[in-house]
N, C-alpha and C. Protein backbone atom coordinates (compact mmCIF):
# COMPACT_ATOMS: atom_id res chain seq x y z
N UNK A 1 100.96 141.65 67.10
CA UNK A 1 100.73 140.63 66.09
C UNK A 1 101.56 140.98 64.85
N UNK A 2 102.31 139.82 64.29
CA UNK A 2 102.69 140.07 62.98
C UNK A 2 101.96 140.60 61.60
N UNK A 3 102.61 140.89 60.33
CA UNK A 3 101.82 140.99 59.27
C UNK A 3 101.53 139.47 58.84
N UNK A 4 100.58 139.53 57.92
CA UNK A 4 99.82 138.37 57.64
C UNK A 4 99.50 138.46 56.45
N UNK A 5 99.03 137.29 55.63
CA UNK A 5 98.48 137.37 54.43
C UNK A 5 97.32 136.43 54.92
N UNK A 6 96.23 136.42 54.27
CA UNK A 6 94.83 136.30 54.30
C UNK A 6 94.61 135.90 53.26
N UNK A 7 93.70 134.79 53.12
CA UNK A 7 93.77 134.09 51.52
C UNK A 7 92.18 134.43 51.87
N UNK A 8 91.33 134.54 50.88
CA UNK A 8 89.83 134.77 51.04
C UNK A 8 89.78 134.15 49.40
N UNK A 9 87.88 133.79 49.13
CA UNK A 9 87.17 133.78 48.07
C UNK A 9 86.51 134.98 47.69
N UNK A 10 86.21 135.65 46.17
CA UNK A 10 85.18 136.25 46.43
C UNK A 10 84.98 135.98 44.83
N UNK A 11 83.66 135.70 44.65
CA UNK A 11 83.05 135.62 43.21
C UNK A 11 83.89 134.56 42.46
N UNK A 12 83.83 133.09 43.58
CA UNK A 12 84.60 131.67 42.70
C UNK A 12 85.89 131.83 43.24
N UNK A 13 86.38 132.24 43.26
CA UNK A 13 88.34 132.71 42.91
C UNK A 13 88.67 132.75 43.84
N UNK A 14 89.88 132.36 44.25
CA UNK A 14 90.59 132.74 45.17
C UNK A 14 91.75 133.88 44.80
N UNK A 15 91.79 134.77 46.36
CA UNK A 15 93.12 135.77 45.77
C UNK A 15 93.62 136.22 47.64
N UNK A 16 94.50 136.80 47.67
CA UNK A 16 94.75 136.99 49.21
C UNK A 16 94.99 138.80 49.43
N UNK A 17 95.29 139.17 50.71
CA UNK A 17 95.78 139.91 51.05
C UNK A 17 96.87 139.99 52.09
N UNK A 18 97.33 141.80 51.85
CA UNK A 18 98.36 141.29 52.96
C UNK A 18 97.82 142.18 54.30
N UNK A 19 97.86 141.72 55.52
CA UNK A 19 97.04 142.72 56.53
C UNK A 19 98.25 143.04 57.52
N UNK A 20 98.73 144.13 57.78
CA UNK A 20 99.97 144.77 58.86
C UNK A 20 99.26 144.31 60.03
N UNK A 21 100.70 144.49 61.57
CA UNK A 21 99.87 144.31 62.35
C UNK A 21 98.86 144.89 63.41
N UNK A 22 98.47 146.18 62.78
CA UNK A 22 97.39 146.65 62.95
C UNK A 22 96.31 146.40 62.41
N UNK A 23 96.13 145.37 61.87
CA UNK A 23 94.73 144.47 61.02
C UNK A 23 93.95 145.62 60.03
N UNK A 24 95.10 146.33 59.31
CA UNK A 24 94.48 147.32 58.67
C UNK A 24 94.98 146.63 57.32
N UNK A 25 94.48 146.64 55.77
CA UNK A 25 95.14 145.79 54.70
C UNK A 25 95.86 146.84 54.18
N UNK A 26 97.08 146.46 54.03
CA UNK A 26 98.24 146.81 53.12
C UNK A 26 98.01 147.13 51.80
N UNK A 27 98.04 145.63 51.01
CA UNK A 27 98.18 145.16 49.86
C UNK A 27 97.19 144.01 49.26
N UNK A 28 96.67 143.48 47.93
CA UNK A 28 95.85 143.20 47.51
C UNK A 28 96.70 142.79 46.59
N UNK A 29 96.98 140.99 46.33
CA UNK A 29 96.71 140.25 44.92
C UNK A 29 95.82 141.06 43.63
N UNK A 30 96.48 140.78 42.32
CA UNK A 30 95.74 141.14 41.63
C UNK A 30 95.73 140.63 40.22
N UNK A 31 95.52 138.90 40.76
CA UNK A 31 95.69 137.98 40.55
C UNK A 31 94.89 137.05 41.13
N UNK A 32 93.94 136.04 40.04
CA UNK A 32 92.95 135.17 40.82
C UNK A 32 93.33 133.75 40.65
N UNK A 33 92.96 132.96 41.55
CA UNK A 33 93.52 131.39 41.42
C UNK A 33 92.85 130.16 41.89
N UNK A 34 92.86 129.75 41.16
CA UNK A 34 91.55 128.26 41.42
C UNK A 34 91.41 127.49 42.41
N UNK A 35 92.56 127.65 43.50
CA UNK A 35 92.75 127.10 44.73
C UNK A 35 93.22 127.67 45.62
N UNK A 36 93.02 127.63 46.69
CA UNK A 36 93.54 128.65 48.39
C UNK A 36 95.07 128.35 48.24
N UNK A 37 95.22 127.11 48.07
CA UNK A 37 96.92 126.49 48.03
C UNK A 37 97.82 127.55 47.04
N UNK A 38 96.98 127.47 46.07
CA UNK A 38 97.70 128.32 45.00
C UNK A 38 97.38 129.98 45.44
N UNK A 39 96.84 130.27 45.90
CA UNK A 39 96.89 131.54 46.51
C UNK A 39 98.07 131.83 47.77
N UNK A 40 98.18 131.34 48.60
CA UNK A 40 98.77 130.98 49.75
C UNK A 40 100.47 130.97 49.01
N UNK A 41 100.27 129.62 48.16
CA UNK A 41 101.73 129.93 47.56
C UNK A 41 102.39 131.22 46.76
N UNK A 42 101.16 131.99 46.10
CA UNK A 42 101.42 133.15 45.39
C UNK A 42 101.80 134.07 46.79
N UNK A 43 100.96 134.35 47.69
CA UNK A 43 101.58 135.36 48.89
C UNK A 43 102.87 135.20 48.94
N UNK A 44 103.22 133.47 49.47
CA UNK A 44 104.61 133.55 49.92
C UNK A 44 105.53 133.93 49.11
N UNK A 45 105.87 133.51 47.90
CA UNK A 45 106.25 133.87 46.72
C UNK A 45 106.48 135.57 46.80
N UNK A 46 104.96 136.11 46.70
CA UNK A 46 105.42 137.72 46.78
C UNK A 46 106.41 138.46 48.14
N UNK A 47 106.20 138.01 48.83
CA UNK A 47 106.58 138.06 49.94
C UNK A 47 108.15 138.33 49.54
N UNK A 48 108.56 136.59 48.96
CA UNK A 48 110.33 136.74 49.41
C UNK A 48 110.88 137.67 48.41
N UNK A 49 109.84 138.04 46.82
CA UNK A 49 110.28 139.42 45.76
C UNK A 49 109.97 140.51 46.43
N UNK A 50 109.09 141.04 47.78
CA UNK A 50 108.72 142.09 47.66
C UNK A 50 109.81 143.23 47.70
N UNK A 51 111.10 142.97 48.53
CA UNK A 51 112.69 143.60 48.21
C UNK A 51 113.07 144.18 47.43
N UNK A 52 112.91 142.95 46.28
CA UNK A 52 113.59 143.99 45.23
C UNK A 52 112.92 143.63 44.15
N UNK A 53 111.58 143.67 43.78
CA UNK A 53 110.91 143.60 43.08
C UNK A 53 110.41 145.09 42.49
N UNK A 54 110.14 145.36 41.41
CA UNK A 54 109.55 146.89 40.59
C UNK A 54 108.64 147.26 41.63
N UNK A 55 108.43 148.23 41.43
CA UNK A 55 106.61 148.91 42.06
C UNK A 55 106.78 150.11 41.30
N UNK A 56 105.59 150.37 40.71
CA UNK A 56 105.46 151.15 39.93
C UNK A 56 104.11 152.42 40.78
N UNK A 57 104.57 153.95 40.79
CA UNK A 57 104.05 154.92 41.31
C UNK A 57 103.02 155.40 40.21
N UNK A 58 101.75 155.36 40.64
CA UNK A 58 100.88 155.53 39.43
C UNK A 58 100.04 156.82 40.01
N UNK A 59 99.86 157.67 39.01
CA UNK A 59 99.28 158.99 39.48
C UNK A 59 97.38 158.97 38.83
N UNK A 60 96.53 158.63 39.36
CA UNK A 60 94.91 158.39 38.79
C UNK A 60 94.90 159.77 38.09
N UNK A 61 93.97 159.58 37.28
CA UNK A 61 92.93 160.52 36.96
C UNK A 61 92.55 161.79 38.23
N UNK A 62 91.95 161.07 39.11
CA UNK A 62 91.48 161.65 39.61
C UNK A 62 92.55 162.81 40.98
N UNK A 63 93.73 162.90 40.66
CA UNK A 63 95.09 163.06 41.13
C UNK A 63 95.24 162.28 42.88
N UNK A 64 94.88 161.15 42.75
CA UNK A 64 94.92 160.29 43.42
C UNK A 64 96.62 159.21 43.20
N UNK A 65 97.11 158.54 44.15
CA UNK A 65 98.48 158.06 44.14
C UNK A 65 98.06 156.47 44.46
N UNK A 66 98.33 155.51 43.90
CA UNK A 66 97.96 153.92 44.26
C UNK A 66 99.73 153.46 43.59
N UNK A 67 100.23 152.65 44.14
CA UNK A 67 101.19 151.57 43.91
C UNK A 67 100.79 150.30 43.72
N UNK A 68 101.76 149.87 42.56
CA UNK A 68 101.36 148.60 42.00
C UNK A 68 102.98 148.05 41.67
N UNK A 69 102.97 146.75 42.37
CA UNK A 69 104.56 145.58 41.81
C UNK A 69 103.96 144.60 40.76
N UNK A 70 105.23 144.68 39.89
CA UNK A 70 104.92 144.02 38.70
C UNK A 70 106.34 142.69 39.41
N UNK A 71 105.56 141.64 38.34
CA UNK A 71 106.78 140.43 38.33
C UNK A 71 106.52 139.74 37.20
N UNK A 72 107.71 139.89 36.71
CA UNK A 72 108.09 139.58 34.90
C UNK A 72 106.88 139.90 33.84
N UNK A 73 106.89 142.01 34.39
CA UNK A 73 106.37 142.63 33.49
C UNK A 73 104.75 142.61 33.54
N UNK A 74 104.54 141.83 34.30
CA UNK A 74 103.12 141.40 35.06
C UNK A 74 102.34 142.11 36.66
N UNK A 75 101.05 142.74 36.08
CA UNK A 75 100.78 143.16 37.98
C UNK A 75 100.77 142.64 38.96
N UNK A 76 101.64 142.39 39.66
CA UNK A 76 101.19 140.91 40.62
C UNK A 76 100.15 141.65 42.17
N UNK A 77 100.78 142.05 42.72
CA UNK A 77 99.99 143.16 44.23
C UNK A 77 99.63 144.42 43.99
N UNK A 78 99.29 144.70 44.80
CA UNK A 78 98.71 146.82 44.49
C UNK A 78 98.17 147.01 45.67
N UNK A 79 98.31 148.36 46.03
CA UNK A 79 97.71 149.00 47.40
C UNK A 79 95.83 148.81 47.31
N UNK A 80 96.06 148.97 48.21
CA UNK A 80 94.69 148.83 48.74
C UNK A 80 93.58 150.28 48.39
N UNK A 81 94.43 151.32 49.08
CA UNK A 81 93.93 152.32 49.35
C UNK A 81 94.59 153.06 48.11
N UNK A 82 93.48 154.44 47.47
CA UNK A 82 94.38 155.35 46.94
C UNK A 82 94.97 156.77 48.08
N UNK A 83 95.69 156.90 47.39
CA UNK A 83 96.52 158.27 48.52
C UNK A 83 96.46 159.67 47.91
N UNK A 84 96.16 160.50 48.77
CA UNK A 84 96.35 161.75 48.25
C UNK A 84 97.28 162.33 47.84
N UNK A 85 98.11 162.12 48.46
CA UNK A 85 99.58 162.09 48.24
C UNK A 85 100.71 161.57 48.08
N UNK A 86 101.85 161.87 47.31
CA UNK A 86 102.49 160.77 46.77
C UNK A 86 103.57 160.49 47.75
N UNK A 87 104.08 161.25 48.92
CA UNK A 87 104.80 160.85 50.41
C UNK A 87 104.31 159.67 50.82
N UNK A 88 102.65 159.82 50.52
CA UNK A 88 101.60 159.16 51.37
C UNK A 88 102.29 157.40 50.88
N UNK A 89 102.01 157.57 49.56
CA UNK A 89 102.22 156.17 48.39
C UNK A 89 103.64 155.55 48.98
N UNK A 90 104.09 156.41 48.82
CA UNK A 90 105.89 156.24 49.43
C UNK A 90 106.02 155.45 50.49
N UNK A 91 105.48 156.23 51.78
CA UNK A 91 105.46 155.48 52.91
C UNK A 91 104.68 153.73 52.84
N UNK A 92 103.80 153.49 52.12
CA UNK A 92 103.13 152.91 51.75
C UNK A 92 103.69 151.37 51.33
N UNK A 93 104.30 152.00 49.99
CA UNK A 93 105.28 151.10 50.04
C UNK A 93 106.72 150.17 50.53
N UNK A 94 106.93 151.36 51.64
CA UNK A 94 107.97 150.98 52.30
C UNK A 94 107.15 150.21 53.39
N UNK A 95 106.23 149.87 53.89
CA UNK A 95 105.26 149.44 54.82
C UNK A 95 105.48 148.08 54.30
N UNK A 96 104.84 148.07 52.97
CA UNK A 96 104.65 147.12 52.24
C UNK A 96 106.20 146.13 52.11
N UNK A 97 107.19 146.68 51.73
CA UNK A 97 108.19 145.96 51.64
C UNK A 97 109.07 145.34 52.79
N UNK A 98 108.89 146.09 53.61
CA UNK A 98 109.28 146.02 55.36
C UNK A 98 108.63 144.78 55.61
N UNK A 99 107.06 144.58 55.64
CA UNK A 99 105.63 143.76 56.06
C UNK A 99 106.01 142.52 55.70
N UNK A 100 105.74 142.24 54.08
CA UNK A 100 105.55 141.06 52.86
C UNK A 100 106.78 140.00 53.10
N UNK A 101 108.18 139.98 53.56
CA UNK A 101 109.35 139.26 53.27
C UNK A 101 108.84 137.84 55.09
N UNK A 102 108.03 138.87 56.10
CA UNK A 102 108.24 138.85 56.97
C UNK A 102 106.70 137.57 57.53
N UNK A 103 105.27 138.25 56.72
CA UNK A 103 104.24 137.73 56.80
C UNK A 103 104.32 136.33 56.81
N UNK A 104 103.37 135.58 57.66
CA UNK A 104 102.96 134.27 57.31
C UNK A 104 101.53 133.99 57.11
N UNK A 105 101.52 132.89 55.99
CA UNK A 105 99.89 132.69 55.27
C UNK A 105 98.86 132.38 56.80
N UNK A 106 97.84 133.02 56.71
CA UNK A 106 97.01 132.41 58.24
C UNK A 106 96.02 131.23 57.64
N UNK A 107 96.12 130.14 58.64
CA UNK A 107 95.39 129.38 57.81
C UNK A 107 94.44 128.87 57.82
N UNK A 108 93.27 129.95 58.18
CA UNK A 108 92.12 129.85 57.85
C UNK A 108 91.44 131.27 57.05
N UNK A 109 91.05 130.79 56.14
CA UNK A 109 90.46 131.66 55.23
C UNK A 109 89.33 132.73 55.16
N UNK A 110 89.03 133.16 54.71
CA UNK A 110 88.04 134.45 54.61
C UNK A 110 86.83 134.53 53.75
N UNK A 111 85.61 133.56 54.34
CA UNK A 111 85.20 133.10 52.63
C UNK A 111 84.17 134.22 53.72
N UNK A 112 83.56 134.93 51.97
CA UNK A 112 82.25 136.01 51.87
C UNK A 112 81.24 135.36 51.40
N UNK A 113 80.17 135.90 52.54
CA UNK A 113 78.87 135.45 51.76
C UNK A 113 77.95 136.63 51.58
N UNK A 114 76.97 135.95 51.01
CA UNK A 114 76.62 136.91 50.12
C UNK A 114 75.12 137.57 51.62
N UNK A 115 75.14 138.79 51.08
CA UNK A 115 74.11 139.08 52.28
C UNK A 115 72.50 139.66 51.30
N UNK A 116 71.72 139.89 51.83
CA UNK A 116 70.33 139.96 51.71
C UNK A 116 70.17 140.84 51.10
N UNK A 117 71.13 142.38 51.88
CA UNK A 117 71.19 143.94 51.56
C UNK A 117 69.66 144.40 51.96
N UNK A 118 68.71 143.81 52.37
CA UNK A 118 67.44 144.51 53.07
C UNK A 118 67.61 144.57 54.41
N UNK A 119 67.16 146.17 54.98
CA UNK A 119 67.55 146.55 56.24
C UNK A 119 66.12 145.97 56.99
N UNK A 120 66.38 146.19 58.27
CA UNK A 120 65.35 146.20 58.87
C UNK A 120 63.99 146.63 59.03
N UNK A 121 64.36 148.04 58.73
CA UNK A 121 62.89 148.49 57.85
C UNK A 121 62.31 148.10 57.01
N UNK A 122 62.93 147.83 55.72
CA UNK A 122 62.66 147.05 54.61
C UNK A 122 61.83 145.80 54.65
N UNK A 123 62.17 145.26 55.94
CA UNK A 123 61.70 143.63 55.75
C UNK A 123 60.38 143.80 56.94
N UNK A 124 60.54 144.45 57.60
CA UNK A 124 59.68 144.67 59.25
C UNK A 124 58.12 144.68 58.47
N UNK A 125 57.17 144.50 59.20
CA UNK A 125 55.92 145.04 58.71
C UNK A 125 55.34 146.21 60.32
N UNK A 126 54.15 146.78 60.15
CA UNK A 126 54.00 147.63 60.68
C UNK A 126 53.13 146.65 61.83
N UNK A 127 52.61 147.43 63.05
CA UNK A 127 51.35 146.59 63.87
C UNK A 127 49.91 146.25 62.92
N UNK A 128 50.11 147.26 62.22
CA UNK A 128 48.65 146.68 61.40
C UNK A 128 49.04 146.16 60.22
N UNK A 129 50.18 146.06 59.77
CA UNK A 129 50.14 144.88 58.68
C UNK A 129 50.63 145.14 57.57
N UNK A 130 50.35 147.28 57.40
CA UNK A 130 51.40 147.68 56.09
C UNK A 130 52.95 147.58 57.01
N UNK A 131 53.48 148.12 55.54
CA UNK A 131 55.06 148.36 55.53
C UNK A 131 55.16 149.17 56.25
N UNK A 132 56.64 149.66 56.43
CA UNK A 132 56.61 150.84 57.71
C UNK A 132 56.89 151.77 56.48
N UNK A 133 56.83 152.97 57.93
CA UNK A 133 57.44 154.25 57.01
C UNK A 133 57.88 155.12 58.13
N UNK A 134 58.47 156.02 57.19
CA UNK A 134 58.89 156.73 58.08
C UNK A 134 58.25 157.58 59.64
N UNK A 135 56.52 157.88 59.06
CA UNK A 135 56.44 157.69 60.55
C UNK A 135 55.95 157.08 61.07
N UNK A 136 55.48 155.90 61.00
CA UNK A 136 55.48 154.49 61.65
C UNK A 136 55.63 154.41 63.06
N UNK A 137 54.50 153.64 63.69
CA UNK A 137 54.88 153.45 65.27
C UNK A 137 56.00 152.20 65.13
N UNK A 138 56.30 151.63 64.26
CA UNK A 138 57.20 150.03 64.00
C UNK A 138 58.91 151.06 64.39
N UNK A 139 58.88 152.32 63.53
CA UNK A 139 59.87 152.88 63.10
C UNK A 139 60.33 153.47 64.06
N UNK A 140 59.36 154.44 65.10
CA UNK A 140 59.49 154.97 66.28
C UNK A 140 60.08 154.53 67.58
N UNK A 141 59.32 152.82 67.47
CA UNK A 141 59.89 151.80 68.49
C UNK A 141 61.37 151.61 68.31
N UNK A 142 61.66 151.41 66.80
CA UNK A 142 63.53 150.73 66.62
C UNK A 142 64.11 152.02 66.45
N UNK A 143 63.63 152.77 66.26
CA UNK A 143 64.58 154.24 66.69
C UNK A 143 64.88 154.50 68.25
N UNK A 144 63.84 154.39 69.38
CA UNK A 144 63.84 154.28 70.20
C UNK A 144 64.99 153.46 70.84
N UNK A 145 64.83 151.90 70.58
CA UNK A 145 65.73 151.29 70.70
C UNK A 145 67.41 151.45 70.47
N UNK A 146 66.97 151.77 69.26
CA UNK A 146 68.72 151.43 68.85
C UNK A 146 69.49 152.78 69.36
N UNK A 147 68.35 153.79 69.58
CA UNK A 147 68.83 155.15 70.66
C UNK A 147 69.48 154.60 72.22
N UNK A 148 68.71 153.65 72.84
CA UNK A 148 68.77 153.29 73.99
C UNK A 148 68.01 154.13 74.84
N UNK A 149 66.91 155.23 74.74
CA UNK A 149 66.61 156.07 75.42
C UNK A 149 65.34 156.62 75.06
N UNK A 150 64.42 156.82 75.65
CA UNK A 150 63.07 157.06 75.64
C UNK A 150 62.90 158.41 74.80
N UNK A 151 61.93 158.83 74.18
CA UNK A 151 61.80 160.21 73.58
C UNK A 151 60.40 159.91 72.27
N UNK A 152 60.50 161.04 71.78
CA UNK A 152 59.50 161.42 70.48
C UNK A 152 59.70 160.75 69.39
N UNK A 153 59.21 159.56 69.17
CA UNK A 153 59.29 159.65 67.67
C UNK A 153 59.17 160.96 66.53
N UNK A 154 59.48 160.20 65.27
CA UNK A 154 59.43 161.76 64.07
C UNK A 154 57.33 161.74 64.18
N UNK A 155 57.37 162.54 64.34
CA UNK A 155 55.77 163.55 64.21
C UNK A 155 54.80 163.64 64.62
């Protein structure tokens, strides 16, 4: 599979990414936009600068390595990941510049929703009616389960 850019929502906005074709993400807009269209057009756009466009090697605080391309003095993309090392960043970017000229927008989008964040425990009630706990026959059973294999519950 080719590289790709990925237009997604998150919190109103639209912004995209770029995903290699190992469906692992590259690069990250860093830049938000009121419409998928206008996102989509910003990818392609980065795409045909990513050549010979700046990227700037930034060393964190935390001696961590992240890359960031500017366009007319502006952040436009940035890595995804920070790197331990600055070979690491290097390669990174050459990934990136190789990838971006080459990507096409996919065109269906990536919208996030929002999730509950209560696990199963959390929400379960027990056979008699409290909450579970940890040693819980409720707790013993989905341990059991999600083990696949018969044994002791905890205690």
């Amino acid at each position: 599979m080719t590289p790709r850019y990925q237009c997604l929502v998150t919190q109103g906005a639209w912004t995209w990414r770029l995903l290699c074709s190992n469906h692992r993400e590259l690069a990250r807009a860093l830049v938000r936009f009121p419409t998928q269209e206008l996102a989509a057009a910003d990818a392609r756009s980065t795409g045909q600068l990513a050549r010979a466009a700046a990227i700037d090697i930034l060393l964190e605080a935390d001696t961590s390595w992240r890359w960031v391309m500017e366009v007319d003095g502006e952040p436009r993309v940035g890595s995804v990941v920070r790197y331990a090392r600055r070979p690491e960043c290097l390669r990174a970017i050459t990934r990136f510049r190789d990838s971006a000229p080459v990507a096409v927008v996919m065109a269906t989008p990536l919208i996030r929703r929002a999730r509950s964040g209560r696990s199963l425990r959390a929400t379960a009630e027990a056979p008699d009616g409290s909450p579970p706990g940890p040693r819980s026959d409720l707790y013993r059973d989905l341990r059991l389960d999600v083990r696949g294999r018969a044994g002791r519950g905890p205690g």
